[in-house]
C-alpha atoms as a PDB file:
ATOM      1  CA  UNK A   1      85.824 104.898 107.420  1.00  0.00           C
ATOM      2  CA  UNK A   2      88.680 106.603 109.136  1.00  0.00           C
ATOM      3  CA  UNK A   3      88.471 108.292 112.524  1.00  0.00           C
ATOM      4  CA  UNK A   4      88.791 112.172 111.794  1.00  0.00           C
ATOM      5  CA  UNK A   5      90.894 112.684 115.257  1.00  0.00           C
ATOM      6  CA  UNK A   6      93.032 109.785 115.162  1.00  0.00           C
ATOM      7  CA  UNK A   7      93.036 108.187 111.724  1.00  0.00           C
ATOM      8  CA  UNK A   8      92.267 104.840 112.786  1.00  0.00           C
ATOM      9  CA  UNK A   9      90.268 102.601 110.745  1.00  0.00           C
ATOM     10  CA  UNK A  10      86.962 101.732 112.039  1.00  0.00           C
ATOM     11  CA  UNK A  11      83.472 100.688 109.982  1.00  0.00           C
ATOM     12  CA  UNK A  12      80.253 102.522 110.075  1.00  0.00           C
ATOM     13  CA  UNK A  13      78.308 100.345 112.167  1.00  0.00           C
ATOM     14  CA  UNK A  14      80.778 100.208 114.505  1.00  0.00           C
ATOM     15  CA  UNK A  15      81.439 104.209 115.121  1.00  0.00           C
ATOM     16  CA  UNK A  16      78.401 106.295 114.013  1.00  0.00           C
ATOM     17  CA  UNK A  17      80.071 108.777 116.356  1.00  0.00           C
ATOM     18  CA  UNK A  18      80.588 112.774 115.622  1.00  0.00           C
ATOM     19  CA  UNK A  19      82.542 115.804 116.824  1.00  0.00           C
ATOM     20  CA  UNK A  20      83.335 119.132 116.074  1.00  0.00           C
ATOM     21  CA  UNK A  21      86.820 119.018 115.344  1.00  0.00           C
ATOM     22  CA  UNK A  22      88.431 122.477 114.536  1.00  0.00           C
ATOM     23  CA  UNK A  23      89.931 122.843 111.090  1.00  0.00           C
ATOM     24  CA  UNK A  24      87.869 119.905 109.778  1.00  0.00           C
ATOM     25  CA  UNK A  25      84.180 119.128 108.255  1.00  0.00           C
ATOM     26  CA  UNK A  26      83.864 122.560 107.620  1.00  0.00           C
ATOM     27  CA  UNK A  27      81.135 123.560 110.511  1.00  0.00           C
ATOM     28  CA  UNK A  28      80.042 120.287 110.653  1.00  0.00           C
ATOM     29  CA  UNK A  29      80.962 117.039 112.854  1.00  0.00           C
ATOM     30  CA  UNK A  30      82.820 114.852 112.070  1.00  0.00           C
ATOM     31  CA  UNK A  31      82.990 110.736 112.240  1.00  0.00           C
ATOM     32  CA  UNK A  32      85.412 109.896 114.841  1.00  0.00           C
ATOM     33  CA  UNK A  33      86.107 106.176 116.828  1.00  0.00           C
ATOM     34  CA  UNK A  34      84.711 105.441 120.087  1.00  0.00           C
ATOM     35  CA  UNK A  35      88.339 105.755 121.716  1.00  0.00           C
ATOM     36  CA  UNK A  36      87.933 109.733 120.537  1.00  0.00           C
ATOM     37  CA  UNK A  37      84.357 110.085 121.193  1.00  0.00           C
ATOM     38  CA  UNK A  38      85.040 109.084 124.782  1.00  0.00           C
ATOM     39  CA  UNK A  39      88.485 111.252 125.710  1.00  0.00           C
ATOM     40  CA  UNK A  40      86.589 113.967 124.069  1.00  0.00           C
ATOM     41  CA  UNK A  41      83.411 113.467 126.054  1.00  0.00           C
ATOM     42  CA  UNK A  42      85.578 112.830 129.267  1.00  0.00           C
ATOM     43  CA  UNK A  43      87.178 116.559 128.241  1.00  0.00           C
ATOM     44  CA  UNK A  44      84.333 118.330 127.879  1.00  0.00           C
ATOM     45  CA  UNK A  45      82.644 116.791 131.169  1.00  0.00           C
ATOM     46  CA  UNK A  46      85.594 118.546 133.132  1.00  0.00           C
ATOM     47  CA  UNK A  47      85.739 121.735 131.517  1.00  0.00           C
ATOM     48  CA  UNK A  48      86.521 124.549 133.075  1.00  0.00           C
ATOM     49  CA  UNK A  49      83.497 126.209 131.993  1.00  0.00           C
ATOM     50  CA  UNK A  50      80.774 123.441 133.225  1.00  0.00           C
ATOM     51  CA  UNK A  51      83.544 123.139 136.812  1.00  0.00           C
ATOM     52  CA  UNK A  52      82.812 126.900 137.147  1.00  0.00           C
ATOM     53  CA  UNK A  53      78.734 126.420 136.492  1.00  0.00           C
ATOM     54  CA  UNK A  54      78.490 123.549 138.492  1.00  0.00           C
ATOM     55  CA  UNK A  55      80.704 125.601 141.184  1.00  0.00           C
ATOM     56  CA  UNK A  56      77.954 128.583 140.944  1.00  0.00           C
ATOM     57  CA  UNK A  57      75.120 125.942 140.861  1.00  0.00           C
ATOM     58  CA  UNK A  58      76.679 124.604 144.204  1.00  0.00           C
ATOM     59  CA  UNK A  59      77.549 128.203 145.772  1.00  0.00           C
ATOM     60  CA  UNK A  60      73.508 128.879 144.866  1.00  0.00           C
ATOM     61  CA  UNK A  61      72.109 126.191 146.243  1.00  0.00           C
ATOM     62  CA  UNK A  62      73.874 126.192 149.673  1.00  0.00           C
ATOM     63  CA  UNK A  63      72.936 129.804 149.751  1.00  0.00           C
ATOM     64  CA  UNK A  64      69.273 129.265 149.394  1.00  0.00           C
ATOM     65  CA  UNK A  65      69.056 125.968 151.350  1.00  0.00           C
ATOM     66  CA  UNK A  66      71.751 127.429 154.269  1.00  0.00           C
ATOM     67  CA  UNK A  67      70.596 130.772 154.275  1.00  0.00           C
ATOM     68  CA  UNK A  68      68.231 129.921 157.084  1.00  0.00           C
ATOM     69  CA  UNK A  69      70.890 127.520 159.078  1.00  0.00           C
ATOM     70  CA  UNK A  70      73.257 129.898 158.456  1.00  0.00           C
ATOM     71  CA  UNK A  71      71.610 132.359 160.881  1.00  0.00           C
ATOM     72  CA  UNK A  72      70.625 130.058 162.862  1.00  0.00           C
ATOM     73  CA  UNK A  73      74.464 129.004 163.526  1.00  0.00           C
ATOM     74  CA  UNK A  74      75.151 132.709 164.138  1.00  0.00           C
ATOM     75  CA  UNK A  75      72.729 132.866 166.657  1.00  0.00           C
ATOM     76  CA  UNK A  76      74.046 129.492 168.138  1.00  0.00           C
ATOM     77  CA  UNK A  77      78.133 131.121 168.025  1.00  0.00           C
ATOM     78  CA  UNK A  78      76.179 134.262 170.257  1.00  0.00           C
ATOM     79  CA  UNK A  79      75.070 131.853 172.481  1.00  0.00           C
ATOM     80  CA  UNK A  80      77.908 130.009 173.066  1.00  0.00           C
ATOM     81  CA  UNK A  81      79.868 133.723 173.821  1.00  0.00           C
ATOM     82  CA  UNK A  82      77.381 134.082 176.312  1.00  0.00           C
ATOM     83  CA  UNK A  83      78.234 130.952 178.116  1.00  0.00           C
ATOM     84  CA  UNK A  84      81.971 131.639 178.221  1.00  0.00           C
END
């Protein structure tokens, strides 16, 4: 078999690996080496989509767990005015 991406020659066993790849298998993925199938994976793992979910996720989660802390440092900064 040939890697779709790349065009390098690798055997069935050895790659049973698939992508979509635009222009190619016609909606449907496509066979592609494990040299592809890993750049591709690496790609998609820092896209900016999922780096602007995981950003939300992150912005959520400090909200809910700090919301708490968070007024509890204000209170702690009014304090400290106090005192000076």
């Amino acid at each position: 078999h040939h890697c779709r991406q790349c065009g390098a020659v690798v055997c069935g066993p050895c790659s049973n690996k698939k992508l979509f790849l635009p222009g190619q298998g016609n909606g449907k993925a496509v066979r592609v080496c494990l040299q592809c199938y890993d750049a591709a994976s690496k790609v998609k793992a820092t896209s900016p989509t999922d780096s602007l979910n995981n950003s939300e996720q992150q912005r959520n989660s400090a909200e809910s767990s700090g919301g708490d802390s968070s007024g509890d440092e204000e209170d702690g900064n009014k304090e400290e005015k106090h005192d000076e």
